[in-house]
Protein backbone atom coordinates (compact mmCIF):
# COMPACT_ATOMS: atom_id res chain seq x y z
CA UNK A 1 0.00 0.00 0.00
CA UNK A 2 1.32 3.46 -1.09
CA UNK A 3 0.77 6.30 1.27
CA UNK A 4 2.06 9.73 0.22
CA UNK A 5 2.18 12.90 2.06
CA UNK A 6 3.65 16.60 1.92
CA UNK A 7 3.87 19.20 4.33
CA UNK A 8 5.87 22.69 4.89
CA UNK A 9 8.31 23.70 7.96
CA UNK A 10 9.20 27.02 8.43
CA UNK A 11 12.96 26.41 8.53
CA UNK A 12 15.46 26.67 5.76
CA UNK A 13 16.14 23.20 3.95
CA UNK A 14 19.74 22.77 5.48
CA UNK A 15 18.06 23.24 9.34
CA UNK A 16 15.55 20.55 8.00
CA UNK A 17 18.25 18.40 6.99
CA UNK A 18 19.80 18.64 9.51
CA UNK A 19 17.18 17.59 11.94
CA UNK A 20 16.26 14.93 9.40
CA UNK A 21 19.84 13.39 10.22
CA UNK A 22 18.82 12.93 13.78
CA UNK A 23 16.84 9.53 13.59
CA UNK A 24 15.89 9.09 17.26
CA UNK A 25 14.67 12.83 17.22
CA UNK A 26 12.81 12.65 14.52
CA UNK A 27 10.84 8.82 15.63
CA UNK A 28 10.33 10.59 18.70
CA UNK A 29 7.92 13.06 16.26
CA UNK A 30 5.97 10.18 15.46
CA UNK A 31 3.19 9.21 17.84
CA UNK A 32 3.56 6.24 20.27
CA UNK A 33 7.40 5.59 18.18
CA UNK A 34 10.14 4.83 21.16
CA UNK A 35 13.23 4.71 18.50
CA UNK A 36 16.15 4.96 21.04
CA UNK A 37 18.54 1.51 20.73
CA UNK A 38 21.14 2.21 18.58
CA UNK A 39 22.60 -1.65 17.49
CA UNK A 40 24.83 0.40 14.58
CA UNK A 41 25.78 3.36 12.89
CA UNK A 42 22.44 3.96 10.94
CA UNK A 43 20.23 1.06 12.64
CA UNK A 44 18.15 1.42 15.19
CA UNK A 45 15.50 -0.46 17.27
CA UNK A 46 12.57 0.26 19.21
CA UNK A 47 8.52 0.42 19.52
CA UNK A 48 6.21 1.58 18.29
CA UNK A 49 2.28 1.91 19.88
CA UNK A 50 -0.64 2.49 17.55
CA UNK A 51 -4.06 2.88 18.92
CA UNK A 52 -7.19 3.51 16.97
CA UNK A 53 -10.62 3.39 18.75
CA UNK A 54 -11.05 -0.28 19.66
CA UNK A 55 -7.76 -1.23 17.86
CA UNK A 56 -4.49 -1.34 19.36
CA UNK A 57 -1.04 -3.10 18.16
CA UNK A 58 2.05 -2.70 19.70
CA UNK A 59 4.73 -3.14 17.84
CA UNK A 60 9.00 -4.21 18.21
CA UNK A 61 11.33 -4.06 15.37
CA UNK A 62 14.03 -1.89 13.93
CA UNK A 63 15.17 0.68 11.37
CA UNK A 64 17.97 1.34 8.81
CA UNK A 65 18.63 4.10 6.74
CA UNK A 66 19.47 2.86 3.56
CA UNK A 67 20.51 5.58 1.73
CA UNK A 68 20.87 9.36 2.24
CA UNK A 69 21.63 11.86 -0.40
CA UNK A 70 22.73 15.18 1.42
CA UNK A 71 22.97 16.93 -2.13
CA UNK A 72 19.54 16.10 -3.03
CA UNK A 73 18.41 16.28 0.78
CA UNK A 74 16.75 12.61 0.11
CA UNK A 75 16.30 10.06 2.34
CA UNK A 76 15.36 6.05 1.86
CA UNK A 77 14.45 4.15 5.06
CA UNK A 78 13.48 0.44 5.86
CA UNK A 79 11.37 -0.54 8.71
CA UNK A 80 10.26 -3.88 10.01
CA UNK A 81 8.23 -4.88 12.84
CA UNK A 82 6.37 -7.64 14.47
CA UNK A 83 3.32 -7.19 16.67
CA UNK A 84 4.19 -8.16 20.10
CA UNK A 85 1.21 -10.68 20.94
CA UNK A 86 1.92 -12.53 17.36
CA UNK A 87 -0.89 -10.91 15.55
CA UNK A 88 1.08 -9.91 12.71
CA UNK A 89 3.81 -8.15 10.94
CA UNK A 90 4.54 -4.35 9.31
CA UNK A 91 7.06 -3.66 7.06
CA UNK A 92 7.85 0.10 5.12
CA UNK A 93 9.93 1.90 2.48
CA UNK A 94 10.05 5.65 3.69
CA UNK A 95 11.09 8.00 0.95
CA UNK A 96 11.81 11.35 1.98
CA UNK A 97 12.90 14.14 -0.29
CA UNK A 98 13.84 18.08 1.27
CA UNK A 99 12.35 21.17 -1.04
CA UNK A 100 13.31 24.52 -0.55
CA UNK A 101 10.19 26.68 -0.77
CA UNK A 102 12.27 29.92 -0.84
CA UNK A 103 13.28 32.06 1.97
CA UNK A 104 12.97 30.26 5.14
CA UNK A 105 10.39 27.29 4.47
CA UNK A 106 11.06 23.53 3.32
CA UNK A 107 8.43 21.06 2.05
CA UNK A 108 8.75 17.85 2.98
CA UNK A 109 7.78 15.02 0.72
CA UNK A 110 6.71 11.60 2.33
CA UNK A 111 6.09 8.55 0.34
CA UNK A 112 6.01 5.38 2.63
CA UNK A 113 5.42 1.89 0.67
CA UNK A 114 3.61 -0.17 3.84
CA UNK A 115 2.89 -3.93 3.69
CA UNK A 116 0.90 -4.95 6.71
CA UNK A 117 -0.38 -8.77 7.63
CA UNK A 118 -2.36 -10.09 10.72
CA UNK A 119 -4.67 -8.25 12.81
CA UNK A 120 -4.04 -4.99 11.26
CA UNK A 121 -4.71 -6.17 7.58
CA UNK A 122 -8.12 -7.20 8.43
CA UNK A 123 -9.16 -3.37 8.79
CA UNK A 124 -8.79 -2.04 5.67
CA UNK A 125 -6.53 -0.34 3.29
CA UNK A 126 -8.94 2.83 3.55
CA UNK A 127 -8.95 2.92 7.73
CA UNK A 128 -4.94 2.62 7.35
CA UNK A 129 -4.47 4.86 4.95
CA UNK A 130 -6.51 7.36 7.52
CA UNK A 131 -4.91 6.47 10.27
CA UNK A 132 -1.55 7.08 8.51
CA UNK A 133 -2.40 9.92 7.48
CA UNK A 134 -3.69 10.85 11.05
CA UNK A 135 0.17 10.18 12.32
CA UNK A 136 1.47 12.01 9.12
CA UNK A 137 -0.41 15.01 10.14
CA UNK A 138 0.49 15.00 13.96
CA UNK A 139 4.28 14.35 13.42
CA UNK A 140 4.81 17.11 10.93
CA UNK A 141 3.02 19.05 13.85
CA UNK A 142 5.32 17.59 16.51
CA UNK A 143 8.66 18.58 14.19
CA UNK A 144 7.54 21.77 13.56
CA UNK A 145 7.64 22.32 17.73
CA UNK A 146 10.80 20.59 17.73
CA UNK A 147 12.85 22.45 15.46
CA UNK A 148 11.43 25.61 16.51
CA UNK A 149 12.53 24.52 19.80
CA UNK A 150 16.08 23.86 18.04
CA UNK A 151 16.28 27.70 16.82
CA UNK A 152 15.58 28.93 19.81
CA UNK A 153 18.55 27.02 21.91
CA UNK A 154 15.81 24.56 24.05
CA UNK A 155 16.10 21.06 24.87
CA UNK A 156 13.55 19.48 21.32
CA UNK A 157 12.88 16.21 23.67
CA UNK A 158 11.38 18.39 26.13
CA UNK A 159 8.49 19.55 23.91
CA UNK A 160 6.47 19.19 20.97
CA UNK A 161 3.87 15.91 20.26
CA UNK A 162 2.04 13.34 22.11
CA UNK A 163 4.19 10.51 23.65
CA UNK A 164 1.63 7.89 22.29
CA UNK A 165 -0.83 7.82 19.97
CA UNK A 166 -3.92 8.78 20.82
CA UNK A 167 -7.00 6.15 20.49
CA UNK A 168 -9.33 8.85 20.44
CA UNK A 169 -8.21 11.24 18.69
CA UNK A 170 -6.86 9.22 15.59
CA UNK A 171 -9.82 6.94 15.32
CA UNK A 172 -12.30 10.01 15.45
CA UNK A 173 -10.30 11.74 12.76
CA UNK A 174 -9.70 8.37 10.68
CA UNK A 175 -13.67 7.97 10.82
CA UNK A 176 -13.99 11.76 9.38
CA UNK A 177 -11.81 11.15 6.78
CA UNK A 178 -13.85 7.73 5.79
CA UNK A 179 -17.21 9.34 5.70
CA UNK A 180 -16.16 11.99 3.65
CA UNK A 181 -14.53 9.88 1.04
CA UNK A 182 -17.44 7.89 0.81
CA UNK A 183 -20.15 10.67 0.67
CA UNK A 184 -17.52 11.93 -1.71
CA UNK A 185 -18.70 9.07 -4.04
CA UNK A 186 -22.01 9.90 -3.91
CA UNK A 187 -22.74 13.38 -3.96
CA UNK A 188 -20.16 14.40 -6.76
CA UNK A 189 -21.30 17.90 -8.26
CA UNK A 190 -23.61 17.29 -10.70
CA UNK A 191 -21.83 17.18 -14.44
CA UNK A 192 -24.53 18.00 -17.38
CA UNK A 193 -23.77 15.52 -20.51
CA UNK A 194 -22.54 17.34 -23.26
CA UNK A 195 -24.93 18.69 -26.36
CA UNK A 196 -24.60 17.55 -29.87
């Protein structure tokens, strides 16, 4: 499944970068992601806790970067997991690409390639793609904080972003997301055939 995502930082491309090159700081962005055992240079383990309404899967697994590009500002990382009660496995590509938006402001281009199987499979591609988008959403939130929190000298672990995700909050905004794209199907605005 093919997610893709952009969103725009208010800090110059090298800052970005920068912060980019930081891989605990940047899982700790990421809802519920504890990404703090560093086996190697560029390989890292952790958790990672995903709740969703009634759904919740915990998961333990690891990360590599597997390439970086500094002049391109691109960046290709591989995740694996495995749901800690046995109820299934996660696996994603995370492309990310740095674009200077002139003056101060970067966008930041996500495309994640996710393969899910067990529990979480059964759901849906259309709930995960909300709920991914959900996390998408509240991480570029939670780097914004942090590297505003870099500019200004402060300590970016001791702000910015919610140290799980949040059941609630993510299912209520996953469910928004699914009614409109279904009403979306129904109530398209109204397109007169053509004459002759």
């Amino acid at each position: 499944m093919k997610i893709t995502q952009s969103f725009e930082i208010d800090q110059p491309v090298d800052k970005v970068w920068e912060f980019f090159d930081d891989v605990p700081l940047v899982a700790a962005c990421v809802p519920g992601a504890d990404l703090t055992n560093k086996v190697a240079d560029d390989h890292y383990q952790g958790d990672v806790v995903i709740s969703a309404g009634p759904v919740k899967l915990e998961f333990t697994g690891e990360l590599k970067i597997k390439s970086r590009d500094e002049a391109k500002k691109t960046l290709v990382l591989d995740g694996v997991g495995a749901d800690k009660k046995g109820r299934g496995n996660a696996s994603t590509t995370l492309d990310v690409s740095l674009q200077p938006m002139g003056g101060a402001a970067t966008k930041v281009n996500i495309a994640m390639d996710l393969q899910i199987s067990g529990a979480a499979a059964q759901y849906g591609r259309g709930l995960v793609q909300d709920v991914t988008g959900v996390l998408i959403d509240q991480t570029s939130g939670s780097m914004k904080v942090r590297m505003q929190a870099l500019a200004l000298g402060q300590d970016p672990y001791a702000v910015g972003g919610p140290k799980a995700a949040s059941g609630i909050a993510i299912g209520l905004t996953a469910f928004t997301r699914a009614i409109k794209r279904v009403f979306g199907r129904f109530f398209l605005p109204y397109q007169p055939a053509p004459s002759r």
